[in-house]
C-alpha atoms as a PDB file:
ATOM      1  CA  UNK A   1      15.258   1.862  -2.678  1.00  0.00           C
ATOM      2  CA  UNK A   2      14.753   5.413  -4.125  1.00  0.00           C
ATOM      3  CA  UNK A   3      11.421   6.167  -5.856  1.00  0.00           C
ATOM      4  CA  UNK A   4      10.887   9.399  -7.487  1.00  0.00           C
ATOM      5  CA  UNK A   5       7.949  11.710  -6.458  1.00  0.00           C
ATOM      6  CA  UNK A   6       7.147  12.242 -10.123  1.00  0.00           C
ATOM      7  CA  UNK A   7       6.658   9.199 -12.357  1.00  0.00           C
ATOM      8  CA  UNK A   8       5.536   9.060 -15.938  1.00  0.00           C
ATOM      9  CA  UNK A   9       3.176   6.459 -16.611  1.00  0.00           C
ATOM     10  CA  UNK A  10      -0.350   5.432 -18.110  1.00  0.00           C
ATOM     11  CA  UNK A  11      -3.339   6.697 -17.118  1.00  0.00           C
ATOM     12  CA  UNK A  12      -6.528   4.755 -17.854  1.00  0.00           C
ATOM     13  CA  UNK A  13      -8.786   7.766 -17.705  1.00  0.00           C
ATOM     14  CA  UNK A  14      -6.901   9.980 -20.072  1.00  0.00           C
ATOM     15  CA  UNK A  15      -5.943   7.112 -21.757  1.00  0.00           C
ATOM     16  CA  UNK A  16      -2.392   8.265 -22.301  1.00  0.00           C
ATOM     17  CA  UNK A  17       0.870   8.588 -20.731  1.00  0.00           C
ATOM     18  CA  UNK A  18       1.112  11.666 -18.080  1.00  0.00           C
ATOM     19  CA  UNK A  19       3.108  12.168 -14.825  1.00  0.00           C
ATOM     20  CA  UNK A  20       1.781  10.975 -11.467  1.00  0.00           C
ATOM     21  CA  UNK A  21       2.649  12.255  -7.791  1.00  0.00           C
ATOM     22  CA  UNK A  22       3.814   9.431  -5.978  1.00  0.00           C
ATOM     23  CA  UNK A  23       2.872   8.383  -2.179  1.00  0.00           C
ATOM     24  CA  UNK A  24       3.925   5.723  -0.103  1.00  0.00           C
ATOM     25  CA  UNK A  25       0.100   3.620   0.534  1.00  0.00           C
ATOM     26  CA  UNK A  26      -1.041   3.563   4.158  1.00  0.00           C
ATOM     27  CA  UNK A  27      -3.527   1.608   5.216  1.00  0.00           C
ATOM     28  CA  UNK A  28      -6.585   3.216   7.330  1.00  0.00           C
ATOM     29  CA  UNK A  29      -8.101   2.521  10.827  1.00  0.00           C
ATOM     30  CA  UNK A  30     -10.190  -1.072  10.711  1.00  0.00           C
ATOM     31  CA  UNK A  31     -13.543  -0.639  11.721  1.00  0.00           C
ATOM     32  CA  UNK A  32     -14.911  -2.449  14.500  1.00  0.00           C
ATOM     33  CA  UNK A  33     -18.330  -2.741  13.570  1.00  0.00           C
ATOM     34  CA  UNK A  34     -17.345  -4.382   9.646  1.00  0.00           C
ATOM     35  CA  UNK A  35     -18.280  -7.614   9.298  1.00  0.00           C
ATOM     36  CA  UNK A  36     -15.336  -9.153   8.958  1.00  0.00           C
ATOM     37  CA  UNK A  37     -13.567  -7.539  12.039  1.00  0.00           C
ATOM     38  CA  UNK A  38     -16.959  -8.747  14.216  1.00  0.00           C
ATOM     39  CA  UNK A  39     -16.498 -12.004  12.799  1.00  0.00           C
ATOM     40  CA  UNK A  40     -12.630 -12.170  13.159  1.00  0.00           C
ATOM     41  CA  UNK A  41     -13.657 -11.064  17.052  1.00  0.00           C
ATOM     42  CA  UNK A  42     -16.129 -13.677  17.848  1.00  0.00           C
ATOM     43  CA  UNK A  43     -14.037 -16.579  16.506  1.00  0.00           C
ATOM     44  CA  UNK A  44     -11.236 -15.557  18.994  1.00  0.00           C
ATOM     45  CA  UNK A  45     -13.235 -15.172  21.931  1.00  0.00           C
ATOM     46  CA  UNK A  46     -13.368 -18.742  23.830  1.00  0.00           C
ATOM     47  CA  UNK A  47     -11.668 -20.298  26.972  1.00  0.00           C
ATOM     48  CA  UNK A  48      -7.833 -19.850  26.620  1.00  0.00           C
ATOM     49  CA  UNK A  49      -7.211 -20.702  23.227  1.00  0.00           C
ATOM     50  CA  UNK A  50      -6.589 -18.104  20.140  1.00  0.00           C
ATOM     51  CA  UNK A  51      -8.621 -19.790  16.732  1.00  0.00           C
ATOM     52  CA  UNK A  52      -4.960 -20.272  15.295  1.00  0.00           C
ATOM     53  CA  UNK A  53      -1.373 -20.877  16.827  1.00  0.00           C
ATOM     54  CA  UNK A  54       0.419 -17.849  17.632  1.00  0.00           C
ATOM     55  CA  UNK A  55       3.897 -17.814  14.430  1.00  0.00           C
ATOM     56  CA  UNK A  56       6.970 -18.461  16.821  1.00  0.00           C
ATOM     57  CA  UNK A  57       9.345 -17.015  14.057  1.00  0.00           C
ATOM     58  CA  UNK A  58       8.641 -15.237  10.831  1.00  0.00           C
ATOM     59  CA  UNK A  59       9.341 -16.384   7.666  1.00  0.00           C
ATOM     60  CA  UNK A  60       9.126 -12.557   6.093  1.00  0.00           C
ATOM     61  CA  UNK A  61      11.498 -10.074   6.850  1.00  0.00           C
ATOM     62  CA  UNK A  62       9.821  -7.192   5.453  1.00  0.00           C
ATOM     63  CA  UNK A  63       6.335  -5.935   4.412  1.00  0.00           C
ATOM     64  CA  UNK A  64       5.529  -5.371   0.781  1.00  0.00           C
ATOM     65  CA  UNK A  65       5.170  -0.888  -0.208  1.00  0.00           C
ATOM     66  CA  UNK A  66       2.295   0.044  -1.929  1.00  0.00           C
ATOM     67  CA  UNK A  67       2.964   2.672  -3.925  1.00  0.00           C
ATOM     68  CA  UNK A  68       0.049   5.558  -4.849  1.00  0.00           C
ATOM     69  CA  UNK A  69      -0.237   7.343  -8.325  1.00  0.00           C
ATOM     70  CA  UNK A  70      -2.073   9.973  -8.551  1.00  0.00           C
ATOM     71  CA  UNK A  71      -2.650  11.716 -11.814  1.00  0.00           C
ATOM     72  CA  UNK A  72      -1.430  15.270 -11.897  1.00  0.00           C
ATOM     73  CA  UNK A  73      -4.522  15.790 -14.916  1.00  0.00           C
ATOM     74  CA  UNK A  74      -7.439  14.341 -13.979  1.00  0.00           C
ATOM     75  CA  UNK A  75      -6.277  13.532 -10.184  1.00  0.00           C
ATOM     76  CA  UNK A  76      -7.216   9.914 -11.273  1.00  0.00           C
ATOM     77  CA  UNK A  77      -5.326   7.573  -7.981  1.00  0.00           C
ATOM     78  CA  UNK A  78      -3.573   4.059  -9.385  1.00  0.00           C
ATOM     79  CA  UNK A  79      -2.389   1.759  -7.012  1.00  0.00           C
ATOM     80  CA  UNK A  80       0.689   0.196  -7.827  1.00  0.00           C
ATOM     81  CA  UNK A  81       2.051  -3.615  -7.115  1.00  0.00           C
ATOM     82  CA  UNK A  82       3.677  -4.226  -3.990  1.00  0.00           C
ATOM     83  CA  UNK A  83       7.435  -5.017  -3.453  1.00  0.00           C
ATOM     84  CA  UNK A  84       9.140  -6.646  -0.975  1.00  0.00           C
ATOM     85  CA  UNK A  85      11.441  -3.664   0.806  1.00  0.00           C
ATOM     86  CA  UNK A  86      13.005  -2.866   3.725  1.00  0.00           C
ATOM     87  CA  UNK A  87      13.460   0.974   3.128  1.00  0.00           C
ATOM     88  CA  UNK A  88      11.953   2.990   0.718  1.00  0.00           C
ATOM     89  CA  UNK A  89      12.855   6.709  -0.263  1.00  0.00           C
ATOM     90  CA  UNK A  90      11.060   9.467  -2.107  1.00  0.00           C
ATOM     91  CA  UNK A  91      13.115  11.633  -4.071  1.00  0.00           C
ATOM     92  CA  UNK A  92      13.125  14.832  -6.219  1.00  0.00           C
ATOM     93  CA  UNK A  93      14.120  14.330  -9.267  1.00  0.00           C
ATOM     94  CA  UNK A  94      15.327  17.554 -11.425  1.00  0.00           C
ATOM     95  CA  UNK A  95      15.240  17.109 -15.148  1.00  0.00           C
ATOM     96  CA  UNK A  96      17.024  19.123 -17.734  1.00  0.00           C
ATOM     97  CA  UNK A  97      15.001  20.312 -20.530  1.00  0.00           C
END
């Protein structure tokens, strides 16, 4: 799918419509010392056995995009739904005035 790097859309802070830079979301580095990672570390630890059974096939094909708005005004960042795609494309998009 082809998303364009400029989108025109609402922005709560302004409180009116103005155009966003858009970015593809990517997740950051998990932290080892959170409390859910510790806790996700001790339950697997044990004698031979993982906490739950290891997925012999996957029912999903694809991971759902995140897509990143930030506000070219105030810089104000909007994180947008997720949909299910397998390839996703940022393009220019020139406009005739």
């Amino acid at each position: 799918m082809k998303v364009p790097k400029i989108i025109r859309t609402y922005c709560p802070r302004c409180r009116t419509h103005t155009e966003h830079t858009v970015i593809i979301y990517k997740h950051g580095k998990r932290r080892s010392l959170a409390e859910g990672e510790r806790r996700y570390r001790r339950k697997q630890e044990g004698y031979g056995s993982k906490r739950k059974p290891e997925q012999k096939r996957f029912a999903k094909v694809t991971k759902k995009i995140v897509l990143k708005l930030k506000c070219r005004k105030c810089g104000y960042i909007i994180h947008r739904r997720g949909i299910r795609l397998k390839k996703v494309e940022l393009i220019e998009v020139i406009r005739a005035r």
